[in-house]
Protein backbone atom coordinates (compact mmCIF):
# COMPACT_ATOMS: atom_id res chain seq x y z
CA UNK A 1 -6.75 19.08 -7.37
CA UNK A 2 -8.10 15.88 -9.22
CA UNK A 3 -5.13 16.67 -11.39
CA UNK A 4 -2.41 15.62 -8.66
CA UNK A 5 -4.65 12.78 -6.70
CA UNK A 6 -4.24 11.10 -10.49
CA UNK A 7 -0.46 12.21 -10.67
CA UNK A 8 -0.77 10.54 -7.26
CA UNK A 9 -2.28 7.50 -8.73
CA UNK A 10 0.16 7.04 -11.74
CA UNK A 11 3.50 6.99 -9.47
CA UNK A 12 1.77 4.35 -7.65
CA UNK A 13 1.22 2.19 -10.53
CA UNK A 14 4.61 3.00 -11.72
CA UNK A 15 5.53 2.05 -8.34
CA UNK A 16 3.79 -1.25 -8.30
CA UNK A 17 4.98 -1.93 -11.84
CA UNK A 18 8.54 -1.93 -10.83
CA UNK A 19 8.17 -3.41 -7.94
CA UNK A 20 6.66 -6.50 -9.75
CA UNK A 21 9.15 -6.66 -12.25
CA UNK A 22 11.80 -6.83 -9.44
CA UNK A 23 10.07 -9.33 -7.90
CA UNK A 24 9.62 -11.45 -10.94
CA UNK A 25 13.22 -10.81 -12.43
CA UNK A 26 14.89 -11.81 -8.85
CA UNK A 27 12.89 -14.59 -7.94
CA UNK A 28 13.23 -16.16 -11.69
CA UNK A 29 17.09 -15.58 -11.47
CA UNK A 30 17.39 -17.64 -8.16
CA UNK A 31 15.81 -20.19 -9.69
CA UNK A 32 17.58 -20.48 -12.76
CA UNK A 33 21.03 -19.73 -10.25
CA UNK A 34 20.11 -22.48 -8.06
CA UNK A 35 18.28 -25.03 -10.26
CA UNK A 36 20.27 -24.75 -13.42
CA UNK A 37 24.07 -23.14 -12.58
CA UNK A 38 23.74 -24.84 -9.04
CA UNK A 39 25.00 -21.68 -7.45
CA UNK A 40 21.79 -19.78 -5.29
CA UNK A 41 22.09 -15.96 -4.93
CA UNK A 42 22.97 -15.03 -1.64
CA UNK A 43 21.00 -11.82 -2.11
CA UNK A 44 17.69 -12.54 -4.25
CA UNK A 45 15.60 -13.60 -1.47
CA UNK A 46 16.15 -10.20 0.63
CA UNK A 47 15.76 -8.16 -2.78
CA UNK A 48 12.29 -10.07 -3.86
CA UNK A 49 11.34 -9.42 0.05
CA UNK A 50 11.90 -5.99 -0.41
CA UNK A 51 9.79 -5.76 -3.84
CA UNK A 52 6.83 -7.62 -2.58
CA UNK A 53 6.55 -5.44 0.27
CA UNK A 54 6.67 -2.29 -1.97
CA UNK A 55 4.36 -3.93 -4.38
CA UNK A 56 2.05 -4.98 -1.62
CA UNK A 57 1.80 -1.33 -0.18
CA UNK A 58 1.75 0.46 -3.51
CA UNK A 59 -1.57 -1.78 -4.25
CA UNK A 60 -3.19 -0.85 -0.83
CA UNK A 61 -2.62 2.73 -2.16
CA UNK A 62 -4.44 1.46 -5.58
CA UNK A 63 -7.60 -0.58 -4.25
CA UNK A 64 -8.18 2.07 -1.65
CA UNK A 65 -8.57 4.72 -4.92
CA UNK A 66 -10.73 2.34 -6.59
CA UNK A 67 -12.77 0.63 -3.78
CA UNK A 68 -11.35 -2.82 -4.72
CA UNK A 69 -10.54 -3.84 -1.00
CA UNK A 70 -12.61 -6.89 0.10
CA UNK A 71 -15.52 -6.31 2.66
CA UNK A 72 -18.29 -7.59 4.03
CA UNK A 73 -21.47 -6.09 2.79
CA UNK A 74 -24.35 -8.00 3.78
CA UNK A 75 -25.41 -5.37 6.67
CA UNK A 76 -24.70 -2.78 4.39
CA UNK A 77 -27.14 -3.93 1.36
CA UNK A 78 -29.86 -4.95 3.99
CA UNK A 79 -29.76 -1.41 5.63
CA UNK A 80 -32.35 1.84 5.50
CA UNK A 81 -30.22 4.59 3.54
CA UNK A 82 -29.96 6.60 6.89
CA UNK A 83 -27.97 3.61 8.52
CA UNK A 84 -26.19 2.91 5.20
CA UNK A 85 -24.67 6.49 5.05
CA UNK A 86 -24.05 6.08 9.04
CA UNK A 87 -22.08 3.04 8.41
CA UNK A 88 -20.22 4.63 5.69
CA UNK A 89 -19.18 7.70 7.66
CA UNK A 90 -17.83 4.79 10.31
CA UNK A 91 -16.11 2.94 7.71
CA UNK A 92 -14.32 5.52 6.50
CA UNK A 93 -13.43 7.22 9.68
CA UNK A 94 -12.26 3.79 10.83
CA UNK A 95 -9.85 3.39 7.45
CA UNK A 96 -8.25 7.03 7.83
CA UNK A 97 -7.79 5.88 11.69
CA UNK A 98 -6.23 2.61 10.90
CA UNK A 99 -4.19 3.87 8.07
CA UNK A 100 -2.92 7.24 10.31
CA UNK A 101 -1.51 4.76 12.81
CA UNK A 102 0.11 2.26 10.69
CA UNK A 103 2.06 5.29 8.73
CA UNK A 104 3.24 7.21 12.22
CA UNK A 105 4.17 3.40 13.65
CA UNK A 106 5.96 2.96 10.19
CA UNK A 107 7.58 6.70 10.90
CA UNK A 108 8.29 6.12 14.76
CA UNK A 109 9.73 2.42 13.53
CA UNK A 110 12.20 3.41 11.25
CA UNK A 111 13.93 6.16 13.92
CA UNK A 112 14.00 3.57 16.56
CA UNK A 113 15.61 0.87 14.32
CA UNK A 114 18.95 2.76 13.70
CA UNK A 115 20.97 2.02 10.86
CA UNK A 116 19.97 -2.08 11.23
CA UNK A 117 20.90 -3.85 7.53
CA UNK A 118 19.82 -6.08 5.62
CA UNK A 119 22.42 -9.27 5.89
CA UNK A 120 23.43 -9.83 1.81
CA UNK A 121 21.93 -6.46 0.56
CA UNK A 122 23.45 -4.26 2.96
CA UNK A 123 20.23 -2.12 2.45
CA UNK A 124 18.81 -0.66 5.91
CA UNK A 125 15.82 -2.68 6.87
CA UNK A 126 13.91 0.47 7.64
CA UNK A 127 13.04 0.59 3.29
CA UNK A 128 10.82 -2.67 4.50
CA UNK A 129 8.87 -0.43 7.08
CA UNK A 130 8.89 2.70 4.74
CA UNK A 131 6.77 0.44 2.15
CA UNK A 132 3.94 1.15 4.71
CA UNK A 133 3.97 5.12 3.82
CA UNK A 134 3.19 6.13 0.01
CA UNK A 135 0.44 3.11 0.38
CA UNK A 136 -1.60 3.87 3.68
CA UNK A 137 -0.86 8.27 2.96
CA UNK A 138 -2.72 7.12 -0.42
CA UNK A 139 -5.30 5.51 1.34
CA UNK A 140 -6.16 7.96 3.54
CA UNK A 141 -6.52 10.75 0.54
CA UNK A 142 -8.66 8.61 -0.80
CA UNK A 143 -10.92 7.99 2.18
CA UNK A 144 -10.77 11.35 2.90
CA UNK A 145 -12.06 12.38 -0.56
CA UNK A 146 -14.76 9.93 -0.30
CA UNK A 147 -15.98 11.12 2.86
CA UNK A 148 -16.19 14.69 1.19
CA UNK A 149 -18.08 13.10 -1.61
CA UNK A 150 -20.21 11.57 1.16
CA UNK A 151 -21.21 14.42 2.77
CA UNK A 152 -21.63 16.94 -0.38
CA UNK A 153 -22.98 14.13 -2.66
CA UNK A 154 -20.57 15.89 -5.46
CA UNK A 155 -17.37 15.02 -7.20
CA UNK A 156 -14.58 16.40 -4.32
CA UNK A 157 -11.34 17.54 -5.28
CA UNK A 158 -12.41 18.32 -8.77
């Protein structure tokens, strides 16, 4: 099982990687295009939109794996260890919540928008809303798996 959550984790870096690199290519070309040449893209903009959001989502996926996401922690440190692992159960809880109804509004989203495109890309718009999905299903593996480890106090999914 820890075998695919880290297949799981590699095609989101991957992900993330190429997403970046997009990013980076399209948003240098527009510059050069409109700086240098004088002639702007008509279609960069939408296609570095597009790669931020999948880079964006792909990273939620990532920090949620590796517990990078900021918090606040002062009422955590300060608390008795039975209130600390109450708090944790809650936290966690709250994140698989939170990330179970961003990916069904991100599902329910893209039906309801039809076949709405992007103006120069002529990409449907739903691929913005679809970013939500590999990056919130990620984080709530992950929360999941930490709330096992939680409650057994032993590696899960091992």
């Amino acid at each position: 099982m820890q075998r695919v959550f880290n297949r799981g984790a590699q095609v989101l870096e991957y992900g993330a990687r190429a997403s970046m690199i997009i990013m980076v290519i399209t948003v240098s070309l527009q510059v050069i295009m409109r700086y240098v040449v004088g002639r702007p893209l008509m279609w960069s903009e939408e296609l570095a939109r597009f790669g931020y959001a999948w880079f964006a989502h792909f990273g939620v996926g990532l920090a949620a794996r590796e517990g990078t996401h900021l918090r606040v922690s002062f009422l955590v440190e300060h608390s008795p260890p039975i209130l600390l692992k109450a708090l944790e159960v809650l936290r966690y809880i709250a994140e698989i919540a939170f990330s179970a109804l961003l990916v069904w509004q991100a599902i329910k989203l893209r039906t309801s928008m039809g076949n709405i495109k992007a103006y120069s890309l002529g990409v449907p718009l739903w691929w913005l809303i679809a970013a939500l999905i590999p990056g919130f299903v990620a984080y709530i593996l992950s929360s999941l798996v930490k709330l096992c480890q939680l409650f057994t106090r032993k590696e899960c999914c091992s």
